[in-house]
PDB file of N, CA and C in Angstrom:
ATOM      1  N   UNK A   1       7.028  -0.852 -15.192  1.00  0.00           N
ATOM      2  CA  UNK A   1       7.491  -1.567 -14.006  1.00  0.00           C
ATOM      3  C   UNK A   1       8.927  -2.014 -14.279  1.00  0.00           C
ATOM      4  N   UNK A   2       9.827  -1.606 -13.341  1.00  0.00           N
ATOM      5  CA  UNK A   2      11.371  -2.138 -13.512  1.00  0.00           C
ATOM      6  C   UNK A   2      11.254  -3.939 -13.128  1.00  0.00           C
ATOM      7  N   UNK A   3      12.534  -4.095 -13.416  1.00  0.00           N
ATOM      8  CA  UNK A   3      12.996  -5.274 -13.680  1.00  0.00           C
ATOM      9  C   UNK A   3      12.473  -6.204 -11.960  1.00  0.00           C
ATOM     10  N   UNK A   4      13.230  -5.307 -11.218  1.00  0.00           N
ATOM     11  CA  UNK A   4      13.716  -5.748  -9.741  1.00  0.00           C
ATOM     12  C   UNK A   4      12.075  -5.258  -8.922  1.00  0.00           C
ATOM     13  N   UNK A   5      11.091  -4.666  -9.306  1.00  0.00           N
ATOM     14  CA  UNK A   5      10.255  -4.707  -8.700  1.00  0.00           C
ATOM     15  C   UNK A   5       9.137  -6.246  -9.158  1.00  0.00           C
ATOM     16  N   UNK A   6       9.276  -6.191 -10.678  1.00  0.00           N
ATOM     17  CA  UNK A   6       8.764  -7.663 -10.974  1.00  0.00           C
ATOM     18  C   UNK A   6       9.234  -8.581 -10.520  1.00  0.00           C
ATOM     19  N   UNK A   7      10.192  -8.760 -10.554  1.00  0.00           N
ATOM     20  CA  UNK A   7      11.102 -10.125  -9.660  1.00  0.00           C
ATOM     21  C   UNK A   7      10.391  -9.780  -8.149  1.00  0.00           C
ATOM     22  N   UNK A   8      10.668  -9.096  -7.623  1.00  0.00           N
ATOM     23  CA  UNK A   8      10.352  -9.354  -6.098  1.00  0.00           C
ATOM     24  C   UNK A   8       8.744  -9.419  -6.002  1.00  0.00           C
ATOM     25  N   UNK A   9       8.121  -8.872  -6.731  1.00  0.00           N
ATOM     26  CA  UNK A   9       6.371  -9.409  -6.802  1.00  0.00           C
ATOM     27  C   UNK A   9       6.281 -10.798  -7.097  1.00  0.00           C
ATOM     28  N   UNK A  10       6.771 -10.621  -8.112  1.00  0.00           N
ATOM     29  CA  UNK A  10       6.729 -12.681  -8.670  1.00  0.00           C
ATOM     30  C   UNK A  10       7.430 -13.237  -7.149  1.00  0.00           C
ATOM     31  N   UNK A  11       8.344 -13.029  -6.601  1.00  0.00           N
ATOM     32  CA  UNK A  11       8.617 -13.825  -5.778  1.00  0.00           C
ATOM     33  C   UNK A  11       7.787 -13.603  -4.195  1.00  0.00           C
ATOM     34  N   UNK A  12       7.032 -12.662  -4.071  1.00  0.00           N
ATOM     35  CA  UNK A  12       6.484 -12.537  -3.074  1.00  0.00           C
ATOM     36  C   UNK A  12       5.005 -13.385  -3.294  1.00  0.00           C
ATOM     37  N   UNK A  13       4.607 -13.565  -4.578  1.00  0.00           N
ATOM     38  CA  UNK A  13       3.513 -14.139  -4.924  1.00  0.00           C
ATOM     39  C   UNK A  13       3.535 -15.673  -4.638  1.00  0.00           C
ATOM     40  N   UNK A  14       4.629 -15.893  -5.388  1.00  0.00           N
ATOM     41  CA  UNK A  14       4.978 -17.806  -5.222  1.00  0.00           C
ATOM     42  C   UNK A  14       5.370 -17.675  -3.548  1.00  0.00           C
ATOM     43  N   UNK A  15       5.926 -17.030  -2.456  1.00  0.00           N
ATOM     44  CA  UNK A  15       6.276 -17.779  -1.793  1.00  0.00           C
ATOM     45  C   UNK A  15       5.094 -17.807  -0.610  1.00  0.00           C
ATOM     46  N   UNK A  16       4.341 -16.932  -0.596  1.00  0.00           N
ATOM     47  CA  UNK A  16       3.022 -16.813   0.539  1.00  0.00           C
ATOM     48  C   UNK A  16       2.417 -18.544   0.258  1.00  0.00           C
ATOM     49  N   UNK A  17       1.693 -18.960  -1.154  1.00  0.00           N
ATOM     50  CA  UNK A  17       1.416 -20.406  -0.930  1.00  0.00           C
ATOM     51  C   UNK A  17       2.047 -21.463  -0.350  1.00  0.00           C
ATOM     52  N   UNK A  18       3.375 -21.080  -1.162  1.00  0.00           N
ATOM     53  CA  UNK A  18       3.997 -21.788  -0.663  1.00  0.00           C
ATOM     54  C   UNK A  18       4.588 -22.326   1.263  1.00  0.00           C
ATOM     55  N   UNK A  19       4.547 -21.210   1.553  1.00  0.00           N
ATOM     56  CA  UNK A  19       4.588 -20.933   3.059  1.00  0.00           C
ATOM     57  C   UNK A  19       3.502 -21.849   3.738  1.00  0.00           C
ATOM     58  N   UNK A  20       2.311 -21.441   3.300  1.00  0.00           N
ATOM     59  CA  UNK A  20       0.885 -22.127   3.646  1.00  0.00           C
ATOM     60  C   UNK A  20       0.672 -23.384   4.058  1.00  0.00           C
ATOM     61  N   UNK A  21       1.456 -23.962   2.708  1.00  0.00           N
ATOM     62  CA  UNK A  21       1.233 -25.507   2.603  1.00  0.00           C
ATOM     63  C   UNK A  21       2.009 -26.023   2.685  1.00  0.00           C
ATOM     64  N   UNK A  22       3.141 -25.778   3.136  1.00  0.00           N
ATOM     65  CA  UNK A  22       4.667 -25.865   3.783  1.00  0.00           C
ATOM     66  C   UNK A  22       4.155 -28.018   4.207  1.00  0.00           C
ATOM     67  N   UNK A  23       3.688 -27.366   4.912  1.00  0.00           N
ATOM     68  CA  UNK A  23       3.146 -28.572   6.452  1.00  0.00           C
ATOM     69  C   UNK A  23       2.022 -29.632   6.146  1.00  0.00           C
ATOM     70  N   UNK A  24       1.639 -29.025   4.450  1.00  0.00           N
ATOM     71  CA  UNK A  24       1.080 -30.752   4.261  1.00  0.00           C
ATOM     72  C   UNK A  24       1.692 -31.515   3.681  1.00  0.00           C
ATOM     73  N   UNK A  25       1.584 -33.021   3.940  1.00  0.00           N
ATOM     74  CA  UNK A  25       2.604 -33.749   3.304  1.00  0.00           C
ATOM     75  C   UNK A  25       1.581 -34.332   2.237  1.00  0.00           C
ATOM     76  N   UNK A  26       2.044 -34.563   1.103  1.00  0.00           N
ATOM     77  CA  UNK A  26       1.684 -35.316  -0.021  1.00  0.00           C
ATOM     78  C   UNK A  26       1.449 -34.030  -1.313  1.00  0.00           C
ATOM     79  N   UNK A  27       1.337 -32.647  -1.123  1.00  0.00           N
ATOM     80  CA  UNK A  27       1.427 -31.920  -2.251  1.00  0.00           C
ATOM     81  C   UNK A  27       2.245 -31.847  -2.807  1.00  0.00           C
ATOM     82  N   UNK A  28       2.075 -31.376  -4.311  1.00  0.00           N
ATOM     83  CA  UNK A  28       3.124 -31.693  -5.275  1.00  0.00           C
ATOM     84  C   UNK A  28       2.569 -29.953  -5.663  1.00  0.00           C
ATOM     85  N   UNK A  29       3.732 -28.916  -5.198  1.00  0.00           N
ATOM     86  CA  UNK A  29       3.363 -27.866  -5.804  1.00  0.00           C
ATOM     87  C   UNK A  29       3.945 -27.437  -7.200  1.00  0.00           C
ATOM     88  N   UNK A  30       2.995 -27.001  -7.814  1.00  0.00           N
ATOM     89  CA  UNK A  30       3.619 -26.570  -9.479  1.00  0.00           C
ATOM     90  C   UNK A  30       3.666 -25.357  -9.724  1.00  0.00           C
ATOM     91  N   UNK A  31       4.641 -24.552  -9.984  1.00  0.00           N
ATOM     92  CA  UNK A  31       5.344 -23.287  -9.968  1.00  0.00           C
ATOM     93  C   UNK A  31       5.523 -22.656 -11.208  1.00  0.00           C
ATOM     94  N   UNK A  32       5.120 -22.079 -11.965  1.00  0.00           N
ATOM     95  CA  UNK A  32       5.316 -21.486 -12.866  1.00  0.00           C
ATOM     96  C   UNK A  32       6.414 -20.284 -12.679  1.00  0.00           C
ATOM     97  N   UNK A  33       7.799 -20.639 -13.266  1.00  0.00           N
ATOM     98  CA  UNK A  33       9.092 -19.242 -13.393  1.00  0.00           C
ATOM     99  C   UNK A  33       9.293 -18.880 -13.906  1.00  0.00           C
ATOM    100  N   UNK A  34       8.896 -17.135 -14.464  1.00  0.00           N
ATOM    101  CA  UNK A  34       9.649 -16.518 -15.536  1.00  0.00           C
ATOM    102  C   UNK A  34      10.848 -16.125 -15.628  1.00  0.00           C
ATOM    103  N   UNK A  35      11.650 -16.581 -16.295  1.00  0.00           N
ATOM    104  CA  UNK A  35      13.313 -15.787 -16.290  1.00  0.00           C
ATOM    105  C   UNK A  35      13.589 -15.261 -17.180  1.00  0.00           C
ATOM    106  N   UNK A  36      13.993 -14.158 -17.374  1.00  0.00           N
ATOM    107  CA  UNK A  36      14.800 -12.922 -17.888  1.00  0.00           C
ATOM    108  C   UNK A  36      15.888 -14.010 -19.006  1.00  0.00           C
ATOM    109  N   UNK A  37      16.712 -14.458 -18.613  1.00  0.00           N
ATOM    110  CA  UNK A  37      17.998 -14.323 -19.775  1.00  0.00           C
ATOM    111  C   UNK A  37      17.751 -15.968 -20.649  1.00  0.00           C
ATOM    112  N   UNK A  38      18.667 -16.623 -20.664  1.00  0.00           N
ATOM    113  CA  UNK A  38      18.608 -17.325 -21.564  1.00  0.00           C
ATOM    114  C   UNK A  38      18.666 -18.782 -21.591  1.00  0.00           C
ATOM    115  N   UNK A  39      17.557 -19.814 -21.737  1.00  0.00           N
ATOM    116  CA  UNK A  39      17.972 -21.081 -21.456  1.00  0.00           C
ATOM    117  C   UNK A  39      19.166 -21.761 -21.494  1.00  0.00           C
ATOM    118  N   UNK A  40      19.660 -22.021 -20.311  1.00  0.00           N
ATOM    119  CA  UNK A  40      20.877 -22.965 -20.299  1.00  0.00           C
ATOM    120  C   UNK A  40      20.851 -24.533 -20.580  1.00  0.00           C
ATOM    121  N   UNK A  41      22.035 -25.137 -21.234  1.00  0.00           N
ATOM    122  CA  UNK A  41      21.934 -26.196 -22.146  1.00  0.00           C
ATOM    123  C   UNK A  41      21.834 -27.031 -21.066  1.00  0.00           C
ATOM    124  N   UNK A  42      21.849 -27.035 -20.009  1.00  0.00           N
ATOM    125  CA  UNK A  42      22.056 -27.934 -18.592  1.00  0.00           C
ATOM    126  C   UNK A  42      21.179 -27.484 -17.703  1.00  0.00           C
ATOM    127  N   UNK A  43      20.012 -27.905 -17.074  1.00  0.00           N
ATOM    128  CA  UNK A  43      19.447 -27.643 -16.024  1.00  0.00           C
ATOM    129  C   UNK A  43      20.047 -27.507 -14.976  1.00  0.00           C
ATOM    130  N   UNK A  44      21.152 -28.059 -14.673  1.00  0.00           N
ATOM    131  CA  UNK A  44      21.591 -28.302 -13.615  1.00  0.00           C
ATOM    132  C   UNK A  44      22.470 -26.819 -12.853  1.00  0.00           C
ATOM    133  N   UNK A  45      22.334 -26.453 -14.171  1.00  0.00           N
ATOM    134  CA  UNK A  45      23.430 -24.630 -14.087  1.00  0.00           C
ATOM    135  C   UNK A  45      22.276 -24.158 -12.888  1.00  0.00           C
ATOM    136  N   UNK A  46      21.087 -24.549 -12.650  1.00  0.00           N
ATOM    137  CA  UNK A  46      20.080 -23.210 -12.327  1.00  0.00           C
ATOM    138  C   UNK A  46      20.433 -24.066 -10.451  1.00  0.00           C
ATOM    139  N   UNK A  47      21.133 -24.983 -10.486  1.00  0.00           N
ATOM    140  CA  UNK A  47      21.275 -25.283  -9.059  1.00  0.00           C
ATOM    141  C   UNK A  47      21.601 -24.123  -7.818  1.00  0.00           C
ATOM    142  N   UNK A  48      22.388 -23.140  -8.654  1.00  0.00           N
ATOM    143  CA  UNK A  48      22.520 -21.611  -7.928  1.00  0.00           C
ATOM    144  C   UNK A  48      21.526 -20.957  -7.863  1.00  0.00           C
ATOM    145  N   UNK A  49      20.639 -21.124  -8.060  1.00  0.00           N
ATOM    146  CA  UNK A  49      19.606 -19.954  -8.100  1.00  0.00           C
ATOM    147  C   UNK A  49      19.106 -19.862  -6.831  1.00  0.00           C
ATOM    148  N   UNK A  50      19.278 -18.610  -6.816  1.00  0.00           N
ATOM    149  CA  UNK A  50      18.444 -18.240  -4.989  1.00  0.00           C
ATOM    150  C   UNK A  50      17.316 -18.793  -5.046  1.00  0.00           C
ATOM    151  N   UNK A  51      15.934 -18.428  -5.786  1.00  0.00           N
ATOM    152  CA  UNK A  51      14.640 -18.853  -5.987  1.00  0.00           C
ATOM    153  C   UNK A  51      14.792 -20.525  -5.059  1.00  0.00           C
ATOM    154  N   UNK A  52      15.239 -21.519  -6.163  1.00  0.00           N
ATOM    155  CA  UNK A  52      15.895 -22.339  -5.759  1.00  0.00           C
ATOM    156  C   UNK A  52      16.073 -23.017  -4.741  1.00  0.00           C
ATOM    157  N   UNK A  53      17.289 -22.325  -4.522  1.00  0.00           N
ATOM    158  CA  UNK A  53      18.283 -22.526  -3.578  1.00  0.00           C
ATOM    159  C   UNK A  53      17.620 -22.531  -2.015  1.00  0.00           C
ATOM    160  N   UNK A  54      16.461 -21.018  -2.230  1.00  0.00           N
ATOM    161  CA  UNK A  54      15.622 -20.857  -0.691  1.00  0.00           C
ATOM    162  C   UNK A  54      14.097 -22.240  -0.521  1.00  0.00           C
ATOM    163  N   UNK A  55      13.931 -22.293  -1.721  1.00  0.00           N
ATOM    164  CA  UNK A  55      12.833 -23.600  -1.837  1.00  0.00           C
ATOM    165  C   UNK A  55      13.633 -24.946  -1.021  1.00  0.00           C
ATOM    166  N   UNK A  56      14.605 -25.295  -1.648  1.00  0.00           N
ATOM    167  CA  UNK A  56      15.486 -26.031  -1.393  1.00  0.00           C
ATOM    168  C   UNK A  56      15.445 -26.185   0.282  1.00  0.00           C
ATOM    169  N   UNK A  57      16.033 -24.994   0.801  1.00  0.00           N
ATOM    170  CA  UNK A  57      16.117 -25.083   2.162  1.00  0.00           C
ATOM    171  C   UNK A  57      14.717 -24.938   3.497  1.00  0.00           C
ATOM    172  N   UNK A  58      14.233 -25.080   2.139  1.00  0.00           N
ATOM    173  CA  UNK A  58      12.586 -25.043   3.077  1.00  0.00           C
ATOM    174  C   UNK A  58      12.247 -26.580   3.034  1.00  0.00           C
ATOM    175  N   UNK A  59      12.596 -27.053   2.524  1.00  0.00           N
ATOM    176  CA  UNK A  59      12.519 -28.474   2.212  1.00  0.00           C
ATOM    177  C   UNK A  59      11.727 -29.542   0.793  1.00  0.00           C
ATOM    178  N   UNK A  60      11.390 -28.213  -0.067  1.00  0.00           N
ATOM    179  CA  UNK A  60      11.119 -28.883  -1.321  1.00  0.00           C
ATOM    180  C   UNK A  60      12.188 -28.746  -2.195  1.00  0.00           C
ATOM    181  N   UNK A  61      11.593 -30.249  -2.860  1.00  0.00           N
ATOM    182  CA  UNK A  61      12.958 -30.640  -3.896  1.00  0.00           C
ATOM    183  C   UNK A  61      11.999 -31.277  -5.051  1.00  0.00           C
ATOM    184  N   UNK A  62      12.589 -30.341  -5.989  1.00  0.00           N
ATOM    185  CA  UNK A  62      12.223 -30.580  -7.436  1.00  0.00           C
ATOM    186  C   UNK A  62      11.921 -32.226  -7.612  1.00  0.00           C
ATOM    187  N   UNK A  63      10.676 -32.098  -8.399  1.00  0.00           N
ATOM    188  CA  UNK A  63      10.632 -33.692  -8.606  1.00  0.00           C
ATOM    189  C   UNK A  63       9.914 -34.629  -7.874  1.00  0.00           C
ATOM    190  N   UNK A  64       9.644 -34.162  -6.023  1.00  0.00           N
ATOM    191  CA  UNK A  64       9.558 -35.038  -5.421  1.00  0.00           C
ATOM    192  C   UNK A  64       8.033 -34.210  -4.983  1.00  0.00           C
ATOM    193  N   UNK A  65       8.148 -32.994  -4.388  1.00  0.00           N
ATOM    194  CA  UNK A  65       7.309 -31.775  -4.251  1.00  0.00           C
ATOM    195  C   UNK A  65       7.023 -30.875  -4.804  1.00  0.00           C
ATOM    196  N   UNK A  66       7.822 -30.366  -5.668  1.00  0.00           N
ATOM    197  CA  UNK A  66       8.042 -29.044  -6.091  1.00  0.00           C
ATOM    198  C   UNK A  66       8.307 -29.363  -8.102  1.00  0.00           C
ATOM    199  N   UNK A  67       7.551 -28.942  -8.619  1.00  0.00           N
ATOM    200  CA  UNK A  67       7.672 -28.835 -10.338  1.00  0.00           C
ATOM    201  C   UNK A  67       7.509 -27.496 -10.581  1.00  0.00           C
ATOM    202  N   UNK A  68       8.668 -27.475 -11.955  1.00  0.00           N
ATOM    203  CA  UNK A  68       8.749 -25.877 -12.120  1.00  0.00           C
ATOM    204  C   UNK A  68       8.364 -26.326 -13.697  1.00  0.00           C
ATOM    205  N   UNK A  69       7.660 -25.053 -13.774  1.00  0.00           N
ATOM    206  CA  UNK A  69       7.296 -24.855 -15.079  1.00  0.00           C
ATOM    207  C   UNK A  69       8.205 -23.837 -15.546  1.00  0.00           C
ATOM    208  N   UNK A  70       9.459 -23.473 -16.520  1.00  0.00           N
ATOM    209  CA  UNK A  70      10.561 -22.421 -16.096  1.00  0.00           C
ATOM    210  C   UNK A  70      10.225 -22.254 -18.261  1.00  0.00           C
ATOM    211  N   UNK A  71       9.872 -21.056 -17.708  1.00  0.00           N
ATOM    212  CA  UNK A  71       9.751 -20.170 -19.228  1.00  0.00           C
ATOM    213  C   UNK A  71      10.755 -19.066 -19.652  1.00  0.00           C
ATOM    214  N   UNK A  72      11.660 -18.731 -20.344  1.00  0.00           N
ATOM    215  CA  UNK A  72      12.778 -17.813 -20.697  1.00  0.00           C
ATOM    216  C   UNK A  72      12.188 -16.926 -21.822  1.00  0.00           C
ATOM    217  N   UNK A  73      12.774 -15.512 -21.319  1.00  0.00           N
ATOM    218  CA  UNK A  73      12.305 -14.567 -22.287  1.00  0.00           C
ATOM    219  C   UNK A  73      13.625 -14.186 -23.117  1.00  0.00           C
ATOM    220  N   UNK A  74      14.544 -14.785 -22.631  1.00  0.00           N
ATOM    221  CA  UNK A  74      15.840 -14.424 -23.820  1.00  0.00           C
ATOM    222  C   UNK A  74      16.438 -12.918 -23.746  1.00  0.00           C
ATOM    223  N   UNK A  75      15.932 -12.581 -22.345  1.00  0.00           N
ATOM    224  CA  UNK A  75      16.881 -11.049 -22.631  1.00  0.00           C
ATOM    225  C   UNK A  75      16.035  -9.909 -23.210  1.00  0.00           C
ATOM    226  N   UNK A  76      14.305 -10.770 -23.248  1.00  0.00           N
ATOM    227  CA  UNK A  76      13.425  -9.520 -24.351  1.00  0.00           C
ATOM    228  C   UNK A  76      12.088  -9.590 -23.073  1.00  0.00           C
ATOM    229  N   UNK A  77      11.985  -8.182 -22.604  1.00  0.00           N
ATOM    230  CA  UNK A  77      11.332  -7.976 -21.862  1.00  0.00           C
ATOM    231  C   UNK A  77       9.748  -8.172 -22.302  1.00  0.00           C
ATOM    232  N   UNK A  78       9.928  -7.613 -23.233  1.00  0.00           N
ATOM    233  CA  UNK A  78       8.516  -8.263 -24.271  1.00  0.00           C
ATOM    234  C   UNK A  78       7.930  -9.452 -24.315  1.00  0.00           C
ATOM    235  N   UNK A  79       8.633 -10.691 -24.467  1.00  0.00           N
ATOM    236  CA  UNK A  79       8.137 -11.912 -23.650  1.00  0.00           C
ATOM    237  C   UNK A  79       7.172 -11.802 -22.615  1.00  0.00           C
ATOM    238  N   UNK A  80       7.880 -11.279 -22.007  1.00  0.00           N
ATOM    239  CA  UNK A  80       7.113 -11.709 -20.193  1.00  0.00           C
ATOM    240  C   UNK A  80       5.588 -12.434 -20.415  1.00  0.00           C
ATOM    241  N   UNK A  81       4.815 -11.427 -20.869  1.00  0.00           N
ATOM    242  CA  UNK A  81       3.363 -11.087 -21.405  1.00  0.00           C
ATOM    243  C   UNK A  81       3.233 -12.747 -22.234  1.00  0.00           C
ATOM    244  N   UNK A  82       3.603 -12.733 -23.251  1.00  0.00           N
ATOM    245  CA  UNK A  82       3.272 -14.154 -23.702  1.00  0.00           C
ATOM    246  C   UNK A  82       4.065 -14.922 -23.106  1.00  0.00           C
ATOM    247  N   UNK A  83       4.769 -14.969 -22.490  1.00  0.00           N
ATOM    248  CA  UNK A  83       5.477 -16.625 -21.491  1.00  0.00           C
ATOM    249  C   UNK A  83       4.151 -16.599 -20.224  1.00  0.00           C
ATOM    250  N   UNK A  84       3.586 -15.838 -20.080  1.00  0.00           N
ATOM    251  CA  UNK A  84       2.839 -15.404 -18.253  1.00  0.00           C
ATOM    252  C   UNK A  84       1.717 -16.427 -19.359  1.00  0.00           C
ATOM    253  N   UNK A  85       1.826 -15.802 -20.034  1.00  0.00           N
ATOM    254  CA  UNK A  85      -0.217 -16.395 -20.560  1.00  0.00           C
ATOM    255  C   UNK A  85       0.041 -17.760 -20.768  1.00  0.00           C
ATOM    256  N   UNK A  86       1.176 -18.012 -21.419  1.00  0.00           N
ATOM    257  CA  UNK A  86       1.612 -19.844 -21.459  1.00  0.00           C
ATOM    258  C   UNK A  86       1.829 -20.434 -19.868  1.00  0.00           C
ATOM    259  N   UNK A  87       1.416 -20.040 -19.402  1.00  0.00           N
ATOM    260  CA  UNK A  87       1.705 -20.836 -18.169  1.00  0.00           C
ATOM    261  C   UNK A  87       0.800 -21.100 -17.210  1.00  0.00           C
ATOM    262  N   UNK A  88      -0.720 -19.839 -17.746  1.00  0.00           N
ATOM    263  CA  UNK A  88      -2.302 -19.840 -17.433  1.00  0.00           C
ATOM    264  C   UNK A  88      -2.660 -20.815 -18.355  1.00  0.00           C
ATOM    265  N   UNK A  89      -2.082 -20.564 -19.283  1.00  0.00           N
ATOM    266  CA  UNK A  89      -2.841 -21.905 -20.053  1.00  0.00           C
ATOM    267  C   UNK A  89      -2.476 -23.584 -19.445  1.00  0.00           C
ATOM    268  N   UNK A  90      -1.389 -23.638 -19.402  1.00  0.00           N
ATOM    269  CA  UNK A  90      -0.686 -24.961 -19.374  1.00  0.00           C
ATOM    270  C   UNK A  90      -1.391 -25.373 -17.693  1.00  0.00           C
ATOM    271  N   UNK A  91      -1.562 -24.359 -16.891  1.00  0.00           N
ATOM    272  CA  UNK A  91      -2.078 -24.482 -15.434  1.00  0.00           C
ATOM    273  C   UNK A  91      -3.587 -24.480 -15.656  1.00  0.00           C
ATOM    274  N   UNK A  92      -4.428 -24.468 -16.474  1.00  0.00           N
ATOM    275  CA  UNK A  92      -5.681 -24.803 -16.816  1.00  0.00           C
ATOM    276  C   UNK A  92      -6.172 -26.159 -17.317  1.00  0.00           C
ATOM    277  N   UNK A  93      -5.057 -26.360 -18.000  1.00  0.00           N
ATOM    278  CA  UNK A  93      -4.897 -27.635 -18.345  1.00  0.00           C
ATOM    279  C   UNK A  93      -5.000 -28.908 -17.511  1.00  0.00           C
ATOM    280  N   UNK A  94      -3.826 -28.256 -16.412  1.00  0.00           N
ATOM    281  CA  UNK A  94      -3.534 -29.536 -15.808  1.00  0.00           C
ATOM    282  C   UNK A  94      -4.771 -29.698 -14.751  1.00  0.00           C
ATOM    283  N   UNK A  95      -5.245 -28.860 -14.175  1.00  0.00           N
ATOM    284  CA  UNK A  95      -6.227 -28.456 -13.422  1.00  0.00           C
ATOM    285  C   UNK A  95      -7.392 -29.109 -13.947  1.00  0.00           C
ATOM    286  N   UNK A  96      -7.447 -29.262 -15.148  1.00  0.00           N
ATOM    287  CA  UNK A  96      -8.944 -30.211 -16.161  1.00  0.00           C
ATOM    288  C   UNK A  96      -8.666 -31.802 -15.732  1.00  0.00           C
ATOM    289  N   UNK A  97      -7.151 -31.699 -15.137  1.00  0.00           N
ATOM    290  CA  UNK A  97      -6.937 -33.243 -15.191  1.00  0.00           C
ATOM    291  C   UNK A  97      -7.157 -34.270 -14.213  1.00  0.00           C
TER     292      UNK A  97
END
């Protein structure tokens, strides 16, 4: 599977729920993001991000609605696979809670 067909699955996946539950008020949705390149020393760099940027204009805002769980594979496609399973886990977790 290329790069640009995973990205647009992952993003077609997160945004159908998201769409859904647009219109209730009081959820706090938690998002698990895999990214390709390399943690930046500043969160604040990822303020460009389309992902983002289109959440943003839907009207969730980090923190208030919207928590990202944001996992980096460093440029090694090989990741993916163990960052995906850390994030079933960590979402099992919270789900016990």
């Amino acid at each position: 599977m290329n790069r640009r067909a995973f990205v647009t699955g992952l993003g077609a996946l997160l945004a159908a729920p998201l769409a859904a539950g647009a219109e209730q008020a009081g959820n706090v949705w938690r998002i698990g993001y895999l990214r390709f390149g390399l943690k930046p020393a500043d969160r604040s760099s990822l303020a460009s991000d389309p992902l983002l940027q289109g959440l943003r204009d839907l009207g969730y805002v980090e923190g208030r609605n919207l928590i990202f769980e944001i996992r980096y594979a460093e440029g090694r496609t090989d990741r993916f696979s163990g960052l995906a399973a850390e994030l079933v886990v960590k979402s099992h977790e919270i789900s016990r809670t």
